[in-house]
Protein backbone atom coordinates (compact mmCIF):
# COMPACT_ATOMS: atom_id res chain seq x y z
CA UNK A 1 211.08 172.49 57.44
CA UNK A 2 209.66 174.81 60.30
CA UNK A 3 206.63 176.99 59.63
CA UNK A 4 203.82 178.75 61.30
CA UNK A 5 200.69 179.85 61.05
CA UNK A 6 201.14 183.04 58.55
CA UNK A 7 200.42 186.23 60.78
CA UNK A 8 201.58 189.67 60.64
CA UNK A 9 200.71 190.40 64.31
CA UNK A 10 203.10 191.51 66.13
CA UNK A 11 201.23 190.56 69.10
CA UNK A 12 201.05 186.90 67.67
CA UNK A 13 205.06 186.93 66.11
CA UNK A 14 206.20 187.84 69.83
CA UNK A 15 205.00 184.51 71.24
CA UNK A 16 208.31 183.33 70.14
CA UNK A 17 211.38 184.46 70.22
CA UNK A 18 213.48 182.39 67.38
CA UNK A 19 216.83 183.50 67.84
CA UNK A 20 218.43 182.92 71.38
CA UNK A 21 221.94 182.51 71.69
CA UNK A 22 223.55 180.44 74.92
CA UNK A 23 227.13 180.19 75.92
CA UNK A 24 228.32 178.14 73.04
CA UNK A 25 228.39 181.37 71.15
CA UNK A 26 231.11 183.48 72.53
CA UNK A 27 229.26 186.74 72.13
CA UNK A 28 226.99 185.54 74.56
CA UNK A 29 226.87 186.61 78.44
CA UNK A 30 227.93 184.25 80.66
CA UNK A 31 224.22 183.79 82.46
CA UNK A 32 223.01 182.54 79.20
CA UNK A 33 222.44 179.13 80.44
CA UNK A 34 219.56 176.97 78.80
CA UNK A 35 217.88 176.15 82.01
CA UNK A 36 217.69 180.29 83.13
CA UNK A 37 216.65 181.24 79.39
CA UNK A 38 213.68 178.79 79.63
CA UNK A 39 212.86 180.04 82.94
CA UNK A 40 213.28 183.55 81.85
CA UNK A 41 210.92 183.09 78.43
CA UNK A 42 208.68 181.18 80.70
CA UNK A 43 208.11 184.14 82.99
CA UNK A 44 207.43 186.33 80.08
CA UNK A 45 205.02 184.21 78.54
CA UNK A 46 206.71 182.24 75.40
CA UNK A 47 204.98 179.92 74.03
CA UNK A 48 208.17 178.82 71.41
CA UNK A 49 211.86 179.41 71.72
CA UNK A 50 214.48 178.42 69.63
CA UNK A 51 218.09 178.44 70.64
CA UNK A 52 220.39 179.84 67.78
CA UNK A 53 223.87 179.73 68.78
CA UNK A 54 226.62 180.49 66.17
CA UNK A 55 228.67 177.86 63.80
CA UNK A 56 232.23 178.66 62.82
CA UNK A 57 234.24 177.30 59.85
CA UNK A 58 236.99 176.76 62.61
CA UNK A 59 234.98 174.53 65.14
CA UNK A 60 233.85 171.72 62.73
CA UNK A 61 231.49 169.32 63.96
CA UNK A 62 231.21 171.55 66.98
CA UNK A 63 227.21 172.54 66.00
CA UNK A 64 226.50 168.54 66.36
CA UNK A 65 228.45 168.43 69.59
CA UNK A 66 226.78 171.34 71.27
CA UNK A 67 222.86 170.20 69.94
CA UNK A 68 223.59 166.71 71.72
CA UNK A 69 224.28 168.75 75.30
CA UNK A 70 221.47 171.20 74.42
CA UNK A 71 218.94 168.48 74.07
CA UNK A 72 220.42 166.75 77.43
CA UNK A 73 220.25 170.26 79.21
CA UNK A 74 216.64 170.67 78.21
CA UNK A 75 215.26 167.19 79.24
CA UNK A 76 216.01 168.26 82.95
CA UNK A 77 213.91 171.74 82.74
CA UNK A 78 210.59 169.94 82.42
CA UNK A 79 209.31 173.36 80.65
CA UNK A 80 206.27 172.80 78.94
CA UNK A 81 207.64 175.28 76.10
CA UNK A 82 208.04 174.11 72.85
CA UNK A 83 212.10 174.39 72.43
CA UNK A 84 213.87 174.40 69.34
CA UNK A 85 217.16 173.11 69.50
CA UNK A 86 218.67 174.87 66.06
CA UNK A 87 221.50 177.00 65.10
CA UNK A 88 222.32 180.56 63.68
CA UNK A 89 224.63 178.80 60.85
CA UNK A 90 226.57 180.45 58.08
CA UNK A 91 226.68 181.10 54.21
CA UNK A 92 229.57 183.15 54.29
CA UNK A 93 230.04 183.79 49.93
CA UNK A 94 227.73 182.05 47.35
CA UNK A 95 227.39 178.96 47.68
CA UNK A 96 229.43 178.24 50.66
CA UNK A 97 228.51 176.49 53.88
CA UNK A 98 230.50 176.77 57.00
CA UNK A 99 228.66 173.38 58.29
CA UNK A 100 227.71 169.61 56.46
CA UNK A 101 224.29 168.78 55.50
CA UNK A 102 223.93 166.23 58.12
CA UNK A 103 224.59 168.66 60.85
CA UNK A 104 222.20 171.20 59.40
CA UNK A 105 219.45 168.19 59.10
CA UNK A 106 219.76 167.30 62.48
CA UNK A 107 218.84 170.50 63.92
CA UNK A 108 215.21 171.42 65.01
CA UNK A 109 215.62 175.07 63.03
CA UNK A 110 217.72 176.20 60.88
CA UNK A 111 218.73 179.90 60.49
CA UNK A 112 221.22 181.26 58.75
CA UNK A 113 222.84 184.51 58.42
CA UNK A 114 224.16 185.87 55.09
CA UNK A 115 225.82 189.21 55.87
CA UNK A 116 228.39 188.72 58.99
CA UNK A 117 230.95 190.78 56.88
CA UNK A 118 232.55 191.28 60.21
CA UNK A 119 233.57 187.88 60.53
CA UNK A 120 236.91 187.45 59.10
CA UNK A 121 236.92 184.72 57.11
CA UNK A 122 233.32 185.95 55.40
CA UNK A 123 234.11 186.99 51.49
CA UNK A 124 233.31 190.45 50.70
CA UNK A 125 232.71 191.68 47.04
CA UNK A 126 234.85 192.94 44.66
CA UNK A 127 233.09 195.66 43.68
CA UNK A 128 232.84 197.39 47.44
CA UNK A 129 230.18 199.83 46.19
CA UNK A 130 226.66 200.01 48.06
CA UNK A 131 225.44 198.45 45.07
CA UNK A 132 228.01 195.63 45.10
CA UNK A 133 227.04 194.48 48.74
CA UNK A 134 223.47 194.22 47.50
CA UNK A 135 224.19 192.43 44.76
CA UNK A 136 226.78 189.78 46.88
CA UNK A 137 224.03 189.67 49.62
CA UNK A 138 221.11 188.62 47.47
CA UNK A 139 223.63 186.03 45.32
CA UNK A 140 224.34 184.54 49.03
CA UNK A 141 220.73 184.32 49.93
CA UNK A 142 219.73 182.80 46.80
CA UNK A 143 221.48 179.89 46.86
CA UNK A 144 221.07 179.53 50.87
CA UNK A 145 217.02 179.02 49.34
CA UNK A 146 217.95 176.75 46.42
CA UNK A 147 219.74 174.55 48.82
CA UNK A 148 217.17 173.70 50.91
CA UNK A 149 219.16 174.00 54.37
CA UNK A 150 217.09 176.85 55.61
CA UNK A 151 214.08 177.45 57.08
CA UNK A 152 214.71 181.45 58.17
CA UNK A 153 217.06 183.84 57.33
CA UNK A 154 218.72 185.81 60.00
CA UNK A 155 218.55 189.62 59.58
CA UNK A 156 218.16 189.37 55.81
CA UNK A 157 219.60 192.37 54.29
CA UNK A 158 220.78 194.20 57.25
CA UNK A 159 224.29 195.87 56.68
CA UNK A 160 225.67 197.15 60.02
CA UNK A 161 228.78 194.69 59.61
CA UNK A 162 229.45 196.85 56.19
CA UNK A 163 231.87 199.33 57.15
CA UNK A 164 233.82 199.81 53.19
CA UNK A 165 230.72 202.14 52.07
CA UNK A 166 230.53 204.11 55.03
CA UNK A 167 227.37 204.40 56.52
CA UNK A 168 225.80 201.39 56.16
CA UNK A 169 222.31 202.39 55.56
CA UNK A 170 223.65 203.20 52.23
CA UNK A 171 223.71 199.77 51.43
CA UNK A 172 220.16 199.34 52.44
CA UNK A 173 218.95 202.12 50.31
CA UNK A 174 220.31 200.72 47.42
CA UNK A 175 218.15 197.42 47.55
CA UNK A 176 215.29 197.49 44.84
CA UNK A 177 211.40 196.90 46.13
CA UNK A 178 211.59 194.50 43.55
CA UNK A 179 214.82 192.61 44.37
CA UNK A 180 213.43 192.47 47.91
CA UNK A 181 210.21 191.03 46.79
CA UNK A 182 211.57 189.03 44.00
CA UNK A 183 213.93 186.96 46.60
CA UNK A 184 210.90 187.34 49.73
CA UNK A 185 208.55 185.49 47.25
CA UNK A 186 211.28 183.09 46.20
CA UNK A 187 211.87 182.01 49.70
CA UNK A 188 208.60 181.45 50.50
CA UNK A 189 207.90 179.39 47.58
CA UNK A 190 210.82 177.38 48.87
CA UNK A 191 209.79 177.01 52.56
CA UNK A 192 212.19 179.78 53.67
CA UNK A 193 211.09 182.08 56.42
CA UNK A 194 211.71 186.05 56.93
CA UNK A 195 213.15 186.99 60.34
CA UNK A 196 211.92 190.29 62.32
CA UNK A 197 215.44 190.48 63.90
CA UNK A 198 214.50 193.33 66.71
CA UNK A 199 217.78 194.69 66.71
CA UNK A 200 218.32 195.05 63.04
CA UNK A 201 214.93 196.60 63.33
CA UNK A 202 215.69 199.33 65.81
CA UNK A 203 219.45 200.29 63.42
CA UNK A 204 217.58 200.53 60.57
CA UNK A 205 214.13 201.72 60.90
CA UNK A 206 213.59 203.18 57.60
CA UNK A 207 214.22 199.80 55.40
CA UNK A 208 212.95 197.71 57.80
CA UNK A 209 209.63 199.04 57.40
CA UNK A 210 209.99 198.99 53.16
CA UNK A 211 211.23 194.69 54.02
CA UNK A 212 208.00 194.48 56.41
CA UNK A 213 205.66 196.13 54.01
CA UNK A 214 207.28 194.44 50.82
CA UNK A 215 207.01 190.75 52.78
CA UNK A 216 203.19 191.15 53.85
CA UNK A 217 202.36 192.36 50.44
CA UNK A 218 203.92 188.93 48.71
CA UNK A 219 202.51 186.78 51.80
CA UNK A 220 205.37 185.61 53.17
CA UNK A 221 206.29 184.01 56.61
CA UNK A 222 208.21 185.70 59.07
CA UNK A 223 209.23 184.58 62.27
CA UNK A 224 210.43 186.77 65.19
CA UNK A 225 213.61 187.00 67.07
CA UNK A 226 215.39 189.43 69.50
CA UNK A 227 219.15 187.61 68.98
CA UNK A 228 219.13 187.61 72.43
CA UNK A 229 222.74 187.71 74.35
CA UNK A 230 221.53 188.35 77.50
CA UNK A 231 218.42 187.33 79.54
CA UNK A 232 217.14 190.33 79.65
CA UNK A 233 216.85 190.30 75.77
CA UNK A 234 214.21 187.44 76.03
CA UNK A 235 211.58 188.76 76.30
CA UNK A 236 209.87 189.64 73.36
CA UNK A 237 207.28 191.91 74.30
CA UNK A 238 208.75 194.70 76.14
CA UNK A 239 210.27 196.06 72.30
CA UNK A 240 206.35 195.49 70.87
CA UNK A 241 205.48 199.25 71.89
CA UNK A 242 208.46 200.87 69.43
CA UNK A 243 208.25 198.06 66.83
CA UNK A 244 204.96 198.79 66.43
CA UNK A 245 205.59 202.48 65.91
CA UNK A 246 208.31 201.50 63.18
CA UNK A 247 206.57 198.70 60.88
CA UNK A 248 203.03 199.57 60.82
């Protein structure tokens, strides 16, 4: 289990950036090498990174592969950051795990995302209806928290990957204050972190300052991440100035 101290400073989340991906995800740039992102988060003052890449239900056994290399790769940097070696894994319908327990055990943090709808073997609803989504999302990210294999969520409730009820903020809007505190307080309770995903932020403004508002009102953890593809994307502070505009 991974937790920090509890803060809702933005000033104090953005000393880490928790989701990093390098070139074992595909989506990633090519210049996404774990020696240049530790010398990039260096330069911008990290104090915590964790790298995140992607696991697919294809590439079994591939999470445990790439963690061994990772950990090699980071024993030559010398960085005095702390580095998480972890994983953006995958509940892709209730109760379904794209990975083993022993590979998500091994790993130094463990988030997983809930809503890649875009991914083509992730199950979608049968009722397609704004309401349906919300309903499949929060059934996903229940059990994720009763298993005990988590310790964040990625992007919890963001719906850009939704494309069946047209604009996706639709699905968003139809999420309950109290099913989004109901499930916040749950995870907490249950050692599950909240992620301020900085680009899910930025797409959807309006809810993201309801889940912000919601979370620090039930106490819960979050942890901060800029799902980084490119270097550029590491640094954490240079989105502080709009963030801040959006959550408080």
């Amino acid at each position: 289990m991974f937790f920090h101290e509890k803060t809702y400073d933005l000033n104090e989340l953005a000393k880490m950036n928790l989701h990093m991906h390098s070139t074992f995800s595909t989506c990633a740039a090519r210049e996404m090498i774990l020696k240049d992102m530790v010398r990039t988060a260096e330069q911008a003052g990290l104090e915590m990174i964790a790298i995140t890449d992607h696991n697919y239900v294809y590439k079994k056994n591939a999470t445990a592969a790439q963690r061994l290399e990772l950990l090699e790769q980071l024993a030559e940097t010398g960085t005095k950051i702390k580095v998480l070696i972890g994983a953006e894994l995958s509940s892709y319908d209730i109760g379904k795990f794209a990975d083993d327990i022993e590979t998500d055990n091994a790993l130094d943090y463990r988030l997983y995302a809930t809503n890649h709808y875009h991914q083509d073997y992730w199950v979608h609803p049968e009722d397609k209806s704004p309401r349906g989504y919300c309903k499949h999302m929060l059934a996903i990210m229940d059990k994720v928290i009763e298993s005990g294999r988590a310790d964040c969520l990625a992007h919890p409730f963001m719906a850009k990957y939704i494309t069946e009820c047209g604009d996706f903020h639709n699905v968003t809007a139809a999420f309950t204050d109290n099913e989004i505190g109901d499930i916040m307080i749950r995870g907490y309770e249950r050692g599950v972190a909240w992620e301020l995903n900085v680009p899910a932020i930025l797409g959807d403004p309006v809810f993201f300052r309801r889940y912000f508002n919601i979370g620090r009102e039930a106490g819960v953890i979050f942890n901060f991440g800029t799902d980084a593809h490119k270097l550029i994307n590491i640094d954490t502070y240079q989105f502080l100035p709009e963030l801040k505009k959006i959550l408080y």
